[in-house]
Protein backbone atom coordinates (compact mmCIF):
# COMPACT_ATOMS: atom_id res chain seq x y z
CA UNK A 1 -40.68 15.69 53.58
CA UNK A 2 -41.39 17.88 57.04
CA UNK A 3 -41.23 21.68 56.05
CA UNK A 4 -40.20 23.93 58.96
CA UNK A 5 -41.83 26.88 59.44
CA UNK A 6 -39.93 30.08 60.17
CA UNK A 7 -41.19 32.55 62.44
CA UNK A 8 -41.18 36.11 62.58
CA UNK A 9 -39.44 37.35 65.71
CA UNK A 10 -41.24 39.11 68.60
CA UNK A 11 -39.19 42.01 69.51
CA UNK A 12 -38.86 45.25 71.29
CA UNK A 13 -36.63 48.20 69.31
CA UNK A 14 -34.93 51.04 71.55
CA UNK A 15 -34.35 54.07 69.42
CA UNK A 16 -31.55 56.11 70.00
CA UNK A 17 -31.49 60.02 71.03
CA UNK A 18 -29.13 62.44 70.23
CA UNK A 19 -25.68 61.89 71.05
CA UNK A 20 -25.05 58.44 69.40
CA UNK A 21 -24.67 59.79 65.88
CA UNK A 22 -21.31 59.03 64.43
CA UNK A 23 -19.64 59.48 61.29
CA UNK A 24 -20.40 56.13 59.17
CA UNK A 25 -23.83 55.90 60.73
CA UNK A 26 -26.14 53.26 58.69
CA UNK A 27 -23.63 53.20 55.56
CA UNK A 28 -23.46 49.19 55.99
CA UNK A 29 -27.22 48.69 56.33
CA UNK A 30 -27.14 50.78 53.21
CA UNK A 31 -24.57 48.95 51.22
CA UNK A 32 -26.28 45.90 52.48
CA UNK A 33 -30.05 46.40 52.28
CA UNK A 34 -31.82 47.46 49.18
CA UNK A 35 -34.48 48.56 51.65
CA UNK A 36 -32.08 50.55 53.72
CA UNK A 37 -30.15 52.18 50.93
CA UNK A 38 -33.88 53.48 50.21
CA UNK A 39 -34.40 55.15 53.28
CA UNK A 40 -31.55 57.19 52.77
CA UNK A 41 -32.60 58.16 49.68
CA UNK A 42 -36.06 59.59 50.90
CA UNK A 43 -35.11 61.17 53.50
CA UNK A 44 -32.19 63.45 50.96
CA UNK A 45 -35.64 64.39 48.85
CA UNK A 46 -36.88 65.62 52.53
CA UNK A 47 -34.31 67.23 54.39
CA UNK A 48 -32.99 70.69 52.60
CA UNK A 49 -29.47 71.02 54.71
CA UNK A 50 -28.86 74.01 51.89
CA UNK A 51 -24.97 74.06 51.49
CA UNK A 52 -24.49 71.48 53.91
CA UNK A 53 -24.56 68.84 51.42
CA UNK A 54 -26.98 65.74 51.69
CA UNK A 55 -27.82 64.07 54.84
CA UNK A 56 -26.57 60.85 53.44
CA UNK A 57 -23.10 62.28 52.97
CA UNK A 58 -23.08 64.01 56.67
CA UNK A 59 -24.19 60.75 58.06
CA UNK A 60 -21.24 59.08 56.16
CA UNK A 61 -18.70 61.60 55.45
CA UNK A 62 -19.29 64.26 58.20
CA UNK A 63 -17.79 66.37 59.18
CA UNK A 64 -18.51 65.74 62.95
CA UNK A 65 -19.21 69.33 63.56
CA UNK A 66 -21.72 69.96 61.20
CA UNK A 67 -22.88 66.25 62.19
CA UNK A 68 -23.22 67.17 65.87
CA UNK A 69 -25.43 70.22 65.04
CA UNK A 70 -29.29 69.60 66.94
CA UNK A 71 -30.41 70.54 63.54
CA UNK A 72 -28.51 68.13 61.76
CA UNK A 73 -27.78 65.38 64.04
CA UNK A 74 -31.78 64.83 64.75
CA UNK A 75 -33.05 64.04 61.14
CA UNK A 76 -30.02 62.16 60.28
CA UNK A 77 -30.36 59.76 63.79
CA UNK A 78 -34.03 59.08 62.98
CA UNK A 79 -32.94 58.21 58.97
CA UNK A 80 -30.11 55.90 60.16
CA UNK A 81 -32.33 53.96 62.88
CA UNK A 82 -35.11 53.64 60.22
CA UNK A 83 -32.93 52.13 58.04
CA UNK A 84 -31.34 49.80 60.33
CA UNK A 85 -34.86 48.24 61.56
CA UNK A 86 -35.97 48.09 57.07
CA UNK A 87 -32.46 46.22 57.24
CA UNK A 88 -33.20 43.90 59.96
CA UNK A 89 -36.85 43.59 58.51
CA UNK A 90 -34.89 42.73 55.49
CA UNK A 91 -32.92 39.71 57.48
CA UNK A 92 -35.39 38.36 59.87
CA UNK A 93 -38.37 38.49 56.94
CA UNK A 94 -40.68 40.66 59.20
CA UNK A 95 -41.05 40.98 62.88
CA UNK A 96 -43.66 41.26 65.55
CA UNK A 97 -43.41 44.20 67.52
CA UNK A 98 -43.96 43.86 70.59
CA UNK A 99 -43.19 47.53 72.14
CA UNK A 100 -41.06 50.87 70.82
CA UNK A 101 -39.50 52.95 73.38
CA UNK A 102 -36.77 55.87 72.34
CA UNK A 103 -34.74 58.08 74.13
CA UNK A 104 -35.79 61.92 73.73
CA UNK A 105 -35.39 62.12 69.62
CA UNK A 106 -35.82 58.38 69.66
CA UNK A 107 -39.78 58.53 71.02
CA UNK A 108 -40.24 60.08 67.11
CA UNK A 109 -38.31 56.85 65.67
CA UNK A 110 -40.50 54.50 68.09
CA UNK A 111 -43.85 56.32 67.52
CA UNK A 112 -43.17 56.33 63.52
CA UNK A 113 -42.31 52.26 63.87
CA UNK A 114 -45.48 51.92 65.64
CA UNK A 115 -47.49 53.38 62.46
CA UNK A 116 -48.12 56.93 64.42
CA UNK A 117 -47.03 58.86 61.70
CA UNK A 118 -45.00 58.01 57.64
CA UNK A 119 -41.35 58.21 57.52
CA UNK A 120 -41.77 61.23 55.62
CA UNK A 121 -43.43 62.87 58.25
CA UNK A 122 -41.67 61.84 60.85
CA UNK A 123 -38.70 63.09 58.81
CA UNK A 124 -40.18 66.40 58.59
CA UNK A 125 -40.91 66.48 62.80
CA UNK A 126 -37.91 66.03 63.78
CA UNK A 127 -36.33 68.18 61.35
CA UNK A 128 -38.35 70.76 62.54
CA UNK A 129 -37.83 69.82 66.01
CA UNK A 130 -34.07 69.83 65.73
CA UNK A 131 -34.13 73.42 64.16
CA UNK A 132 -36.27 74.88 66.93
CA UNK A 133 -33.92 73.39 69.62
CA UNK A 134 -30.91 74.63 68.02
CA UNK A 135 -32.81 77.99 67.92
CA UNK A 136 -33.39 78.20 71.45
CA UNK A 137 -30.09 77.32 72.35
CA UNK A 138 -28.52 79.96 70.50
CA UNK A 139 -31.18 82.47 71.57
CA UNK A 140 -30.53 81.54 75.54
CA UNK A 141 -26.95 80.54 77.87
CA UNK A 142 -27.61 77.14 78.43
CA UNK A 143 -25.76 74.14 79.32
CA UNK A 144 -26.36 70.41 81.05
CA UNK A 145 -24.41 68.73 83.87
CA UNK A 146 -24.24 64.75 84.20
CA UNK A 147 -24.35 63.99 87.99
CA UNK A 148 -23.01 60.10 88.96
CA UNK A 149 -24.46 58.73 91.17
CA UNK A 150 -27.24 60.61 92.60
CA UNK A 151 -31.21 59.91 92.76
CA UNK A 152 -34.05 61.92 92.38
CA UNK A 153 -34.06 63.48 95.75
CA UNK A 154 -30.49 64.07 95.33
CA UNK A 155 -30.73 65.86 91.99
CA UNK A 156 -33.47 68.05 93.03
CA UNK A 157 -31.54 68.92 96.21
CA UNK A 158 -28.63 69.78 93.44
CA UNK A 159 -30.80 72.37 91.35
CA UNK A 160 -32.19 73.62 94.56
CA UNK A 161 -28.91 74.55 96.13
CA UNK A 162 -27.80 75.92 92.66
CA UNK A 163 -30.30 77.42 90.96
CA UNK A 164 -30.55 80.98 92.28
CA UNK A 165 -32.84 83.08 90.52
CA UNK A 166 -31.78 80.90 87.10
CA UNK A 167 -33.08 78.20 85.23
CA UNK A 168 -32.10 74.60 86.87
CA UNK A 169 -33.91 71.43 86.69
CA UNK A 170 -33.32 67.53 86.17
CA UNK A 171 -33.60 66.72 82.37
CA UNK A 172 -32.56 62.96 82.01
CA UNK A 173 -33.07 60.04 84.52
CA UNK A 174 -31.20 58.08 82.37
CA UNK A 175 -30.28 55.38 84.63
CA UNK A 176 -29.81 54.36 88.29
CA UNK A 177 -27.08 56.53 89.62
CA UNK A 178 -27.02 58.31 86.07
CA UNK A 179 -29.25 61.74 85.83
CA UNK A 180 -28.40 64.95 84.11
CA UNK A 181 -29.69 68.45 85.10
CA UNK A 182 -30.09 71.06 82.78
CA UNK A 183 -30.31 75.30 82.71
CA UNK A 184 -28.89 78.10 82.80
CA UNK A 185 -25.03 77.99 82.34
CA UNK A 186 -24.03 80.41 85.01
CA UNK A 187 -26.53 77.74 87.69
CA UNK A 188 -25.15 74.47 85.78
CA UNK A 189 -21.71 75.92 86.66
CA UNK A 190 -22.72 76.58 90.24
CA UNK A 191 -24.23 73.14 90.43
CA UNK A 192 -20.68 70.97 89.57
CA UNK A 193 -20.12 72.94 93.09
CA UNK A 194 -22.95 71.67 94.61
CA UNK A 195 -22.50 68.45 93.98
CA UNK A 196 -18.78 67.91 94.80
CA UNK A 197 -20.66 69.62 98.00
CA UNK A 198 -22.71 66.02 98.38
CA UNK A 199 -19.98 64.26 97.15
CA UNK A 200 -21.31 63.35 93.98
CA UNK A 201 -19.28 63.40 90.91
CA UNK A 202 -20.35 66.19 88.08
CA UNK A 203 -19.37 66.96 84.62
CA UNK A 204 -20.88 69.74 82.24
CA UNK A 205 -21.81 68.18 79.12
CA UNK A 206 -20.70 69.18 75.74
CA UNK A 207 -24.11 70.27 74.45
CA UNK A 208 -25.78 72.82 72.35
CA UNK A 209 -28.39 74.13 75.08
CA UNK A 210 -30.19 73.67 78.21
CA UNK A 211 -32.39 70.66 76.54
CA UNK A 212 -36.14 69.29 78.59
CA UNK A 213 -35.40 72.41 80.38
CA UNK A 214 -38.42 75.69 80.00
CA UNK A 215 -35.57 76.95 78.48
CA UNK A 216 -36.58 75.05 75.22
CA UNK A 217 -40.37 76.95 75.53
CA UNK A 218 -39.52 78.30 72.28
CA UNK A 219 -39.36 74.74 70.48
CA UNK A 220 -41.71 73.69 72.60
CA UNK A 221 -44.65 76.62 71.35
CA UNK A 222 -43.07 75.58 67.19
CA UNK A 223 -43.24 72.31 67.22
CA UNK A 224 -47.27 72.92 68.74
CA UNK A 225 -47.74 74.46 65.29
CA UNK A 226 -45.28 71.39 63.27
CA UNK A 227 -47.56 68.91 65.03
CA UNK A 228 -50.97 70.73 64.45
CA UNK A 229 -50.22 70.08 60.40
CA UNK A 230 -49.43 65.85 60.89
CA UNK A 231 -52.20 63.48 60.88
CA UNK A 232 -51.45 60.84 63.53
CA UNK A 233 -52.83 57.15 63.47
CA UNK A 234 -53.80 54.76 66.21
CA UNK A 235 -50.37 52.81 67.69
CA UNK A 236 -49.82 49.81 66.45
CA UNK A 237 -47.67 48.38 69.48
CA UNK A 238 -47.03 49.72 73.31
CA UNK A 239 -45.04 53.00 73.01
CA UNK A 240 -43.56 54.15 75.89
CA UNK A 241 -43.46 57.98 76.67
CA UNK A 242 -40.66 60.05 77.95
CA UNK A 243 -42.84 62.21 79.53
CA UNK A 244 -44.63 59.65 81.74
CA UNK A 245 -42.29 56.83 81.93
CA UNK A 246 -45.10 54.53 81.47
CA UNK A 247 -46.69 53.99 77.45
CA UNK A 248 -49.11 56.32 75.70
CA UNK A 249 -52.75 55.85 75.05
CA UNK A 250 -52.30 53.64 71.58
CA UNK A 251 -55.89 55.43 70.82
CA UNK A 252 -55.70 59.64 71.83
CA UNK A 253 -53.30 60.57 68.95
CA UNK A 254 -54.19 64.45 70.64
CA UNK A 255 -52.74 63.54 73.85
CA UNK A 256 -49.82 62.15 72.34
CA UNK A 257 -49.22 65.34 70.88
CA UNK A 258 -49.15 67.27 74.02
CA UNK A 259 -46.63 64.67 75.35
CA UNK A 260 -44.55 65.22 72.33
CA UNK A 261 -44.71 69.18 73.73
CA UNK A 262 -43.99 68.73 77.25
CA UNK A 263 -41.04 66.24 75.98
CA UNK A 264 -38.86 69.21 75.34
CA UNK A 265 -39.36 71.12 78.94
CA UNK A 266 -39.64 68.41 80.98
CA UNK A 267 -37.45 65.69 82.43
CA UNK A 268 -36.87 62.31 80.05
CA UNK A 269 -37.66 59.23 82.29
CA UNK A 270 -36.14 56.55 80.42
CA UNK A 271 -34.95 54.79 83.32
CA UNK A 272 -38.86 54.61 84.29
CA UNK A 273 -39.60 53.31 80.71
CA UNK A 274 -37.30 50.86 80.97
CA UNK A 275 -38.02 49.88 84.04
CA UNK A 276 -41.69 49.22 83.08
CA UNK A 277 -40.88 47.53 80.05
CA UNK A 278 -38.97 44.84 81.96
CA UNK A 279 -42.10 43.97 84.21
CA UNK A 280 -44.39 43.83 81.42
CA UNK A 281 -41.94 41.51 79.49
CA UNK A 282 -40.72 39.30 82.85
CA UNK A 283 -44.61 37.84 82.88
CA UNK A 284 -44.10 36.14 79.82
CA UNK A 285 -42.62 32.51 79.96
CA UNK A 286 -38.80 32.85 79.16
CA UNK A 287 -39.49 30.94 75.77
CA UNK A 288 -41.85 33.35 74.79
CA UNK A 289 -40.39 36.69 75.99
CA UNK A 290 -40.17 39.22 73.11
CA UNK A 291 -36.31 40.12 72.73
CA UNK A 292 -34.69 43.99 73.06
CA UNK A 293 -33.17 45.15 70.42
CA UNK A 294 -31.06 48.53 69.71
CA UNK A 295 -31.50 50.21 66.17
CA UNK A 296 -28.52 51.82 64.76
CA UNK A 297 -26.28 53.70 65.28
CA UNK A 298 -23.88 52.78 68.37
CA UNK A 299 -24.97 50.76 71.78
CA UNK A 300 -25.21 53.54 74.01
CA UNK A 301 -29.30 52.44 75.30
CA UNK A 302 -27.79 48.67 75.44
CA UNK A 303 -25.15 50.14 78.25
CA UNK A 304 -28.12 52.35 80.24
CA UNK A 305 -29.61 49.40 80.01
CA UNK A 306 -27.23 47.74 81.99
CA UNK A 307 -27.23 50.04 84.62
CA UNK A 308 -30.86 49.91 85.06
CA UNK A 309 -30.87 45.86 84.89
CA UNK A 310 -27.96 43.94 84.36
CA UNK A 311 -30.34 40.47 83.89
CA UNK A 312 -31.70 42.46 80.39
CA UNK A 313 -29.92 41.04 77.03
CA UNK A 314 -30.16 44.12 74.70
CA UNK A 315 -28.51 42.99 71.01
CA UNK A 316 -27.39 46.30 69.46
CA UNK A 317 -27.72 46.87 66.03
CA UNK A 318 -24.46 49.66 64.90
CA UNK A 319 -23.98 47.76 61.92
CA UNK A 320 -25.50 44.52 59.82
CA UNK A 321 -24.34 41.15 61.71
CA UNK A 322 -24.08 38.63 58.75
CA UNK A 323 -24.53 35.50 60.88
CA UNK A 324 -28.22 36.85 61.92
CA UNK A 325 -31.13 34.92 61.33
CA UNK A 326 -34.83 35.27 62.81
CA UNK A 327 -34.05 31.67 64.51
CA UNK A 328 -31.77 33.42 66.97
CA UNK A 329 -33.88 36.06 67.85
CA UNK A 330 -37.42 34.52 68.28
């Protein structure tokens, strides 16, 4: 009798930032996954949201405005992305990873996949980190403005024109023709006039705060101290930095940690990450190319990835897909 062997798929996992969550987030992969339904579980013995109730019933129940809260929304993204890739773990029986790349909150989820850090600990980061943001944006006037359409040049001509004697810089270069810019409220509010100016379309974002802006130096100087107190391990996989656009040093777990710093003053460049991902992965033969895959919740990477490179298949994981098998994903 021939006996086939099954293969563990070779995969890269985007991690989602803030913005995606939903109410409903990872129930499914709970309900579904022993291993899922555990993830939840740790991370309510982690995450004290005092009268707020658990994180498992926010993530599930909501409400969406205590949901959307930087303090809340953080821990409970990184919980429900966890426990979608221990679902999928769960379905294709293991997985080669191949590289983790995240957007802003989601570097934590990809450095934590790539053995940086326990989910524990990573729990308790970005916990922390989502406090001190939501800190400094209630201590400062900030705001964030989407321009469409514009480049780099273009978005720095935008903050220059705008800024004044404020707080104005890019923040996101999410995805060709997709950038956001990020500051003070009274120069994000000069800036939508700026950029009609060009003839670029603007809109102010519903956000919390002026986020990868200096005016998160606040976070920036805490989360110094929350990282000072985590032992980090050697990367197990390529992990791309936000920072840098290009991936960090697998083996300088203290450099890493000054990335993680800069991350929250400094411009995301996850159309750069992206971008380098999809050389690195186009010099593989087709049969062999590791596959891109979106961790829960929502598909919101899978469409910046289609503005960055509409020949990239991303597979988006918002909820369990019961015909999956590791045969279609090799």
């Amino acid at each position: 009798m021939e006996i086939s062997v099954m293969h563990k798929p070779n995969v890269v996992l985007l991690c989602p930032g803030q913005g995606a969550q939903i109410i409903g987030m990872g129930q499914r992969w709970m309900e579904a996954h022993p291993a899922a339904a555990q993830t939840f579980a740790a991370a309510d013995e982690v995450v004290d949201l005092g009268g707020n109730g658990s994180l498992t019933s926010l993530c599930f129940d909501g409400p969406a405005e205590s949901l959307n809260r930087t303090d809340v929304s953080q821990p409970a993204l990184f919980t429900a992305a966890v426990a979608s890739f221990q679902g999928l773990l769960d379905r294709w029986g293991g997985a080669d990873l191949f590289a983790t790349l995240g957007l802003s909150l989601g570097e934590y989820t990809a450095l934590h996949l790539a053995g940086a850090f326990g989910f524990r600990d990573g729990l308790k980061l970005v916990a922390t980190r989502g406090r001190l943001m939501q800190e400094a944006a209630e201590a400062s006037d900030g705001g964030m403005v989407a321009l469409i359409g514009a480049d780099e040049d273009q978005a720095n001509e935008v903050c220059d024109a705008a800024r004044g004697d404020d707080v104005l810089v890019p923040a996101n270069f999410n995805a060709t023709g997709q950038i956001v810019i990020s500051g003070s409220r009274t120069a994000c509010e000069r800036a939508v006039t700026a950029a009609g100016e060009m003839r670029l379309r603007a809109t102010s974002l519903s956000v919390a705060g002026a986020f990868h802006s200096p005016l998160m130096a606040p976070a920036a100087q805490g989360m110094a101290k929350a990282l000072e107190e985590i032992d980090f391990q050697p990367l197990s996989t390529i992990v791309y930095s936000n920072v840098t656009g290009k991936p960090h040093d697998p083996d300088n777990p203290e450099l890493l940690k000054v990335r993680l710093i800069e991350q929250l003053t400094t411009p995301v460049r996850w159309s750069s990450n992206c971008l380098d991902l999809v050389r690195t992965i186009s010099e593989f033969p087709e049969s062999d190319r590791p596959r891109i895959h979106e961790l829960a919740p929502g598909k919101v990477l899978k469409g910046l990835f289609r503005r960055i490179d509409k020949t990239v298949e991303v597979t988006s994981h918002d909820q369990p897909d019961p015909t999956l098998d590791h045969s279609n994903v090799s």
